[in-house]
N, C-alpha and C. Protein backbone atom coordinates (compact mmCIF):
# COMPACT_ATOMS: atom_id res chain seq x y z
N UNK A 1 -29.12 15.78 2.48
CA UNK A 1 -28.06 15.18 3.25
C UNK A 1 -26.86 16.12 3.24
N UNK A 2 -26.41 16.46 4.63
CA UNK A 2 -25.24 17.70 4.50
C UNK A 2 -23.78 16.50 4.53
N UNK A 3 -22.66 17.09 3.99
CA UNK A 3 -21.68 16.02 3.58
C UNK A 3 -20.67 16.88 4.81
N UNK A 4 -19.80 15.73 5.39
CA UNK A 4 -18.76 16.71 6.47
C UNK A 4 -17.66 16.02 6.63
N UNK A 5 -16.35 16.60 6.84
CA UNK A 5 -15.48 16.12 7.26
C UNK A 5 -14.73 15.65 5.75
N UNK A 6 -14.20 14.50 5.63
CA UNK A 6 -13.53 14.28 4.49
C UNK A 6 -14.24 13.86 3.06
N UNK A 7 -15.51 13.85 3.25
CA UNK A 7 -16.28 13.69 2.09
C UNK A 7 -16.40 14.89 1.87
N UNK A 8 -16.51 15.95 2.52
CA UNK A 8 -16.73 17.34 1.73
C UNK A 8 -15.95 17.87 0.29
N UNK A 9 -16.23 18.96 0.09
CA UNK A 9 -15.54 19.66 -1.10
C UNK A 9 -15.05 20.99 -0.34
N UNK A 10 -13.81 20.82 -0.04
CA UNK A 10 -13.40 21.96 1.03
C UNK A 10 -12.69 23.23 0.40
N UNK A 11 -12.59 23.15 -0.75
CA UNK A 11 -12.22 24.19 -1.85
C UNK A 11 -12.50 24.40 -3.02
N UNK A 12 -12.76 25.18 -3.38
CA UNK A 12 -13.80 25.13 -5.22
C UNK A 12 -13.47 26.53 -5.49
N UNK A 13 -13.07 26.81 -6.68
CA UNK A 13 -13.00 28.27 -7.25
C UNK A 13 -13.57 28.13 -8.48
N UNK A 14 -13.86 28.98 -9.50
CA UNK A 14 -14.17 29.59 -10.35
C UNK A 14 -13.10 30.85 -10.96
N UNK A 15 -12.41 30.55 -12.10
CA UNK A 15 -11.44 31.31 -12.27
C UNK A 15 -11.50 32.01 -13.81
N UNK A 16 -11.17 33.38 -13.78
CA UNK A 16 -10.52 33.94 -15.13
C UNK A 16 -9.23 33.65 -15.65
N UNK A 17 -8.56 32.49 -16.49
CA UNK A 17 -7.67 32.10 -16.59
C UNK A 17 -6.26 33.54 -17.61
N UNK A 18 -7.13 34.29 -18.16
CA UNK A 18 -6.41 35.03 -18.48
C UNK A 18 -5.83 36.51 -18.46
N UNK A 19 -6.96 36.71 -17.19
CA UNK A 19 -6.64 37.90 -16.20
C UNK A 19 -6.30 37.48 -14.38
N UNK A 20 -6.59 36.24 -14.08
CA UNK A 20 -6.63 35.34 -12.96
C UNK A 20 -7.83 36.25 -12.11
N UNK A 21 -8.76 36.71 -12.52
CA UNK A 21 -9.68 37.44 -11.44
C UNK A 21 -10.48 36.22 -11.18
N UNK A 22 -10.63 36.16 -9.72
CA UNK A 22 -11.53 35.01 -8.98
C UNK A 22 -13.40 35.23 -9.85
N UNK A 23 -14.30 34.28 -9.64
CA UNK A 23 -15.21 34.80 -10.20
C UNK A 23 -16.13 34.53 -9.10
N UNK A 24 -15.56 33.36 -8.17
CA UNK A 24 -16.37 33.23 -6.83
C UNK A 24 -15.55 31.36 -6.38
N UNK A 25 -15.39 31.13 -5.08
CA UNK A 25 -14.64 30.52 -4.59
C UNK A 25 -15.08 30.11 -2.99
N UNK A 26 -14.37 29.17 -2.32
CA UNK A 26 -15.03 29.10 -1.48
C UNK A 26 -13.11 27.77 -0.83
N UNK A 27 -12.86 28.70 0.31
CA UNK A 27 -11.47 28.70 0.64
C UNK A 27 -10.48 28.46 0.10
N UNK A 28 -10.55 29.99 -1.07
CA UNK A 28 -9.49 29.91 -1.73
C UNK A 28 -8.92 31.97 -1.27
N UNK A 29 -7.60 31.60 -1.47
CA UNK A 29 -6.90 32.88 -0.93
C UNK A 29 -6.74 33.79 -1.88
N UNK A 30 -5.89 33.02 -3.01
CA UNK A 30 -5.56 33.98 -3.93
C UNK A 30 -5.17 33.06 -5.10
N UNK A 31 -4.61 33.49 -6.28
CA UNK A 31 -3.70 32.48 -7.65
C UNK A 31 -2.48 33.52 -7.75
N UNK A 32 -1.32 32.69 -8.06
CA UNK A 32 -0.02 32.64 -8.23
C UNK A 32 -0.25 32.75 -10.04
N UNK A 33 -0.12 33.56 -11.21
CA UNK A 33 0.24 33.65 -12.24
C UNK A 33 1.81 33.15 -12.71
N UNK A 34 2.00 31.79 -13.17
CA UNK A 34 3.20 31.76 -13.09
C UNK A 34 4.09 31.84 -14.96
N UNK A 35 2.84 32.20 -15.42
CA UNK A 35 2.97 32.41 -17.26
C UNK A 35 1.61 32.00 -17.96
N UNK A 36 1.77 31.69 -19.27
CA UNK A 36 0.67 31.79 -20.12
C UNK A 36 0.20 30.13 -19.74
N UNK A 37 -0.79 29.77 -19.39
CA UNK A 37 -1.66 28.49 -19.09
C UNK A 37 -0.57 27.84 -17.92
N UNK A 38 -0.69 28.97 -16.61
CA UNK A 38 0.10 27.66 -15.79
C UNK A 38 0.18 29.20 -14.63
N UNK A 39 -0.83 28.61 -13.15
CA UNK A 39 -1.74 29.23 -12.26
C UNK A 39 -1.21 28.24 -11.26
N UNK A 40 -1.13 28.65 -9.95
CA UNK A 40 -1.08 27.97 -8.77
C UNK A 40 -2.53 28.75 -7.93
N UNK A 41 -3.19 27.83 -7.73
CA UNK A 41 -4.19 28.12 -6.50
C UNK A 41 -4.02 28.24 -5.24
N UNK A 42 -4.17 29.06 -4.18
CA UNK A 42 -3.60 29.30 -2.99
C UNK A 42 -4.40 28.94 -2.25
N UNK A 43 -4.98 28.13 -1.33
CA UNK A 43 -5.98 27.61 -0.58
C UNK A 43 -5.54 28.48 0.95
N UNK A 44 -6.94 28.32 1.72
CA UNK A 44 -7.01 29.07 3.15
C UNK A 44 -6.90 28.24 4.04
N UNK A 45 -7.41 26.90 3.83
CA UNK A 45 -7.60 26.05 4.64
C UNK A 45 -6.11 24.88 4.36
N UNK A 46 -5.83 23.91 5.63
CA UNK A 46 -4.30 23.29 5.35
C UNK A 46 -4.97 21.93 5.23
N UNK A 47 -4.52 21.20 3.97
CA UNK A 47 -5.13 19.37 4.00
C UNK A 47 -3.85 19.27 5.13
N UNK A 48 -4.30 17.66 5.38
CA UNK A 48 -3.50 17.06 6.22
C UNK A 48 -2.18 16.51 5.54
N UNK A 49 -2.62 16.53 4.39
CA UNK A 49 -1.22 15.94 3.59
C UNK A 49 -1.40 16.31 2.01
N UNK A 50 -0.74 16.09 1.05
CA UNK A 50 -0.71 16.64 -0.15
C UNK A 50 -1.34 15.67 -1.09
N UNK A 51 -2.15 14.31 -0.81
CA UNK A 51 -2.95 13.24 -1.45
C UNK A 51 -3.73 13.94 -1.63
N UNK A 52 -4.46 15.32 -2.07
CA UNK A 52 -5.66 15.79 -2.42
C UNK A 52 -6.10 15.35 -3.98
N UNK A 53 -7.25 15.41 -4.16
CA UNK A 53 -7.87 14.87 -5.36
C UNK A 53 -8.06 17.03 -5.74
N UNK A 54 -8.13 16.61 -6.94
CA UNK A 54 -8.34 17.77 -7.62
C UNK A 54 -8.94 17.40 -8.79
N UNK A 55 -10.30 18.06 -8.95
CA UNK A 55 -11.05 18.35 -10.00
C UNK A 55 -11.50 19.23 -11.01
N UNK A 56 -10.73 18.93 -12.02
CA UNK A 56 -10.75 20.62 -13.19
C UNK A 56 -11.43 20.33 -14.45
N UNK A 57 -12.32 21.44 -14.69
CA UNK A 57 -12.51 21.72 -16.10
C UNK A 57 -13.08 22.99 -16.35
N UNK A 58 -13.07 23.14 -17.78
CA UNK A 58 -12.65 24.42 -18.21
C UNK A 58 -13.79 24.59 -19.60
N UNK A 59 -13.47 25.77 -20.31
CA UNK A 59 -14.86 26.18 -21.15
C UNK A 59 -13.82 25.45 -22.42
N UNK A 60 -15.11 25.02 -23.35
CA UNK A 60 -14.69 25.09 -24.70
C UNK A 60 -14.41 26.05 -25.56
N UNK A 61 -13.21 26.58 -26.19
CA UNK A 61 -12.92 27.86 -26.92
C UNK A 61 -13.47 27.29 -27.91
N UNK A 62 -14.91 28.28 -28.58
CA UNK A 62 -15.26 28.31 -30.09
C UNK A 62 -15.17 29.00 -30.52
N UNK A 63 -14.02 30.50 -30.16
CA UNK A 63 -13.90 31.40 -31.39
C UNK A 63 -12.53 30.85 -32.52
N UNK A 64 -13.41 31.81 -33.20
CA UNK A 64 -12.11 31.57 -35.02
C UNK A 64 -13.20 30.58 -35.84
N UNK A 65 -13.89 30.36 -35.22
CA UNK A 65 -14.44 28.92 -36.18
C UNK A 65 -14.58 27.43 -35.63
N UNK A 66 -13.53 26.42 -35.58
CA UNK A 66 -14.05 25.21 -35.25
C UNK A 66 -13.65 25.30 -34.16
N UNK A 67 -14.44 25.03 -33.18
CA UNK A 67 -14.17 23.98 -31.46
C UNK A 67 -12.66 24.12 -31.65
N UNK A 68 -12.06 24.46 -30.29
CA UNK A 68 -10.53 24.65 -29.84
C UNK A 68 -10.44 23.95 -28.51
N UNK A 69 -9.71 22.41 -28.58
CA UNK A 69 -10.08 21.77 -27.28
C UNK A 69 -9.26 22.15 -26.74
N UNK A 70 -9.42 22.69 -25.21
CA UNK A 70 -8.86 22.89 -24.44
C UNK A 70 -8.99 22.04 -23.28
N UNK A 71 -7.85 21.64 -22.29
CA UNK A 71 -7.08 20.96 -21.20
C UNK A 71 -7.08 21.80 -20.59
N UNK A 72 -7.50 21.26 -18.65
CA UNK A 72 -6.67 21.67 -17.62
C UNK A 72 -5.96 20.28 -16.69
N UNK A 73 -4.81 20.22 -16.44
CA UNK A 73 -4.45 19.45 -15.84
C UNK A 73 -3.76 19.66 -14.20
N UNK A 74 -3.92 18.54 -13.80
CA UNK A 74 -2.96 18.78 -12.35
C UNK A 74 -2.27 17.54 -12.22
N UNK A 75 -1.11 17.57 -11.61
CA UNK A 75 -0.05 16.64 -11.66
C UNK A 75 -0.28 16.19 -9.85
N UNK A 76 0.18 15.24 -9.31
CA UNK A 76 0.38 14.95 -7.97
C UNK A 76 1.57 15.71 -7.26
N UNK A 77 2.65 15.99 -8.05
CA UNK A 77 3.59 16.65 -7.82
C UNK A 77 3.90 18.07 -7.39
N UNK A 78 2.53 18.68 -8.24
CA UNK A 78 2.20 19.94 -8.24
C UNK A 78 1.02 20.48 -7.03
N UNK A 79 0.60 19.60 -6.11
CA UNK A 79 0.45 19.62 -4.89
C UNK A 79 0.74 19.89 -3.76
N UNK A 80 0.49 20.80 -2.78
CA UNK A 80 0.97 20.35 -1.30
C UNK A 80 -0.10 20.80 -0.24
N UNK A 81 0.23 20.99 0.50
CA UNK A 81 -0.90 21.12 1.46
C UNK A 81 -2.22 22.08 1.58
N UNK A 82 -1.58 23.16 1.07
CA UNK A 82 -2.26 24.81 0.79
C UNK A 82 -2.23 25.15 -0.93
N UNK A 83 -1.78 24.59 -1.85
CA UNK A 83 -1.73 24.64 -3.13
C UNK A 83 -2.15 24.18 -3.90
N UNK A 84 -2.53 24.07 -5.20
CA UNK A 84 -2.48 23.03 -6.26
C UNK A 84 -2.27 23.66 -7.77
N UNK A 85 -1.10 22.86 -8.47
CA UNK A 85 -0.93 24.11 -9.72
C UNK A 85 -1.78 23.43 -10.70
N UNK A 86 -2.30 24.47 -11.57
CA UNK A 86 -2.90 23.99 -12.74
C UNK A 86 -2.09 24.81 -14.16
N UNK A 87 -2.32 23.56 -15.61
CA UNK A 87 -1.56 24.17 -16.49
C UNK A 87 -3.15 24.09 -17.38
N UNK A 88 -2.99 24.73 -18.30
CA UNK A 88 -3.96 24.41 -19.44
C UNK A 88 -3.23 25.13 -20.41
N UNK A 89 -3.98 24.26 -21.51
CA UNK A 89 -3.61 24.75 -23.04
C UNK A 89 -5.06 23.63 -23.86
N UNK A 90 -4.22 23.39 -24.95
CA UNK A 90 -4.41 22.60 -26.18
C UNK A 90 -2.89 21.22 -26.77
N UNK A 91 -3.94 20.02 -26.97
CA UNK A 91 -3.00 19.54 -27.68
C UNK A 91 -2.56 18.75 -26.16
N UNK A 92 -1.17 17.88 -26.50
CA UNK A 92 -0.60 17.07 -26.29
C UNK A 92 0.33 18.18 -25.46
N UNK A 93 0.63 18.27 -24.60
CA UNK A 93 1.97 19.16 -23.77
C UNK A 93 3.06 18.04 -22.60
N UNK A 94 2.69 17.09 -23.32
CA UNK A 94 3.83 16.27 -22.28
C UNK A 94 5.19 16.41 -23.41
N UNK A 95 6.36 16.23 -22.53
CA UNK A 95 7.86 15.56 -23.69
C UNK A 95 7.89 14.99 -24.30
N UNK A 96 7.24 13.98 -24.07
CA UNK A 96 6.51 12.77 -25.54
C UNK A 96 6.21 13.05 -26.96
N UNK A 97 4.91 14.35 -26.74
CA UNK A 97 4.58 14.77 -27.97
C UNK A 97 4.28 15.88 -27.56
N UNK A 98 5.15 16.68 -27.91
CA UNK A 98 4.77 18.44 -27.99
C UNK A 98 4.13 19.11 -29.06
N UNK A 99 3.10 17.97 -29.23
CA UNK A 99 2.47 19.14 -30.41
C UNK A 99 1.31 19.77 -29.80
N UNK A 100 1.18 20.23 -28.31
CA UNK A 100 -0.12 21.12 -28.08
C UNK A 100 0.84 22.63 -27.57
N UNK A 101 0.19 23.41 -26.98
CA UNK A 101 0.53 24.95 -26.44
C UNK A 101 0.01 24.94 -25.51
N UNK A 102 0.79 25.77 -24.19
CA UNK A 102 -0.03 26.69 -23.35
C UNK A 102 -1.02 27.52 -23.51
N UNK A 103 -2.06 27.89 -22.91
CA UNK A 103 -2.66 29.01 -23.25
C UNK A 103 -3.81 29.07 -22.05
N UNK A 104 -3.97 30.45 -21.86
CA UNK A 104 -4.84 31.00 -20.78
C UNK A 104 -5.92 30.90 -21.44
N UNK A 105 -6.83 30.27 -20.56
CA UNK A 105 -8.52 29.59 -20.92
C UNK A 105 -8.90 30.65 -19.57
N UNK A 106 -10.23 31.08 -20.25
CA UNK A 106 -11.08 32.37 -19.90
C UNK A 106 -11.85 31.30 -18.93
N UNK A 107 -12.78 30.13 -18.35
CA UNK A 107 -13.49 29.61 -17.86
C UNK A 107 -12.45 28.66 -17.29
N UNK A 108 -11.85 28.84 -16.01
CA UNK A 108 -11.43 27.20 -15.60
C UNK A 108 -11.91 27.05 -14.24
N UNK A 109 -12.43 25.82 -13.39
CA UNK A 109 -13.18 25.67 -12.68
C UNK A 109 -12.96 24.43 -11.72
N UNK A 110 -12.42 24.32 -10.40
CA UNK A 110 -11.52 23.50 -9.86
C UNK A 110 -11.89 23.25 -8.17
N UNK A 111 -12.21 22.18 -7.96
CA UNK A 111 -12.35 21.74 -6.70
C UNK A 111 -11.77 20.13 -5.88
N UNK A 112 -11.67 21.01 -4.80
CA UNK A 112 -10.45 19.89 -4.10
C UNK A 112 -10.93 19.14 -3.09
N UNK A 113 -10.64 18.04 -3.00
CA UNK A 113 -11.19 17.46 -1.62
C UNK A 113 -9.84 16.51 -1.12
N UNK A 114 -10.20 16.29 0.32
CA UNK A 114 -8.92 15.76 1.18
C UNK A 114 -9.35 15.60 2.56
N UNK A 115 -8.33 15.53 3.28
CA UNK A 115 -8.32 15.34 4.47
C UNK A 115 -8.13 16.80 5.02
N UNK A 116 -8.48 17.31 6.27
CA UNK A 116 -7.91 18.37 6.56
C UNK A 116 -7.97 18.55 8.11
């Protein structure tokens, strides 16, 4: 069954989070490096509006020894038509409780769907 129109997945990348080299993608332009765990994705194609769903995840860091959980998140805010930013780290990174860090994750992996 081929999927079209707004059920599709009209953007998907595959990313090196700590060199930002693409690893393979599919209408994506380029990434915006904007510091250590925090990337804007540049899309080719325009949604109709900035309600896009965004879907991320990322590799488990197991060097040093024990499992290092790592987060990628996206905010609604951090949206717009041709964009979507992503932060990752570890830990808790809201104002609430700052006990996690930024940090550039080597595997992060992100696809968008919307209207367009």
């Amino acid at each position: 069954m081929a999927y079209i129109g707004d059920n599709a997945c009209h953007v998907w990348i595959n990313y090196n989070g700590t060199n930002n080299s693409i690893r393979d993608s599919h209408n994506v332009s380029s990434i915006t490096d904007h510091g250590t765990g925090d990337q804007t994705v540049h899309f080719s194609v325009t949604f109709s509006n900035d309600d896009i769903c965004v879907v991320t995840n990322q590799r488990l860091d197991t060097s040093g020894g024990a499992p290092n959980i790592v987060h990628t998140g996206n905010e609604h805010d951090d949206n717009g038509t041709t964009t979507c930013r992503m932060k990752c780290g570890t830990g808790n990174q809201n104002a609430a409780g700052g006990s996690g860090s930024y940090g550039d994750v080597e595997s992060v992996h992100v696809a968008v769907f919307g209207a367009n």
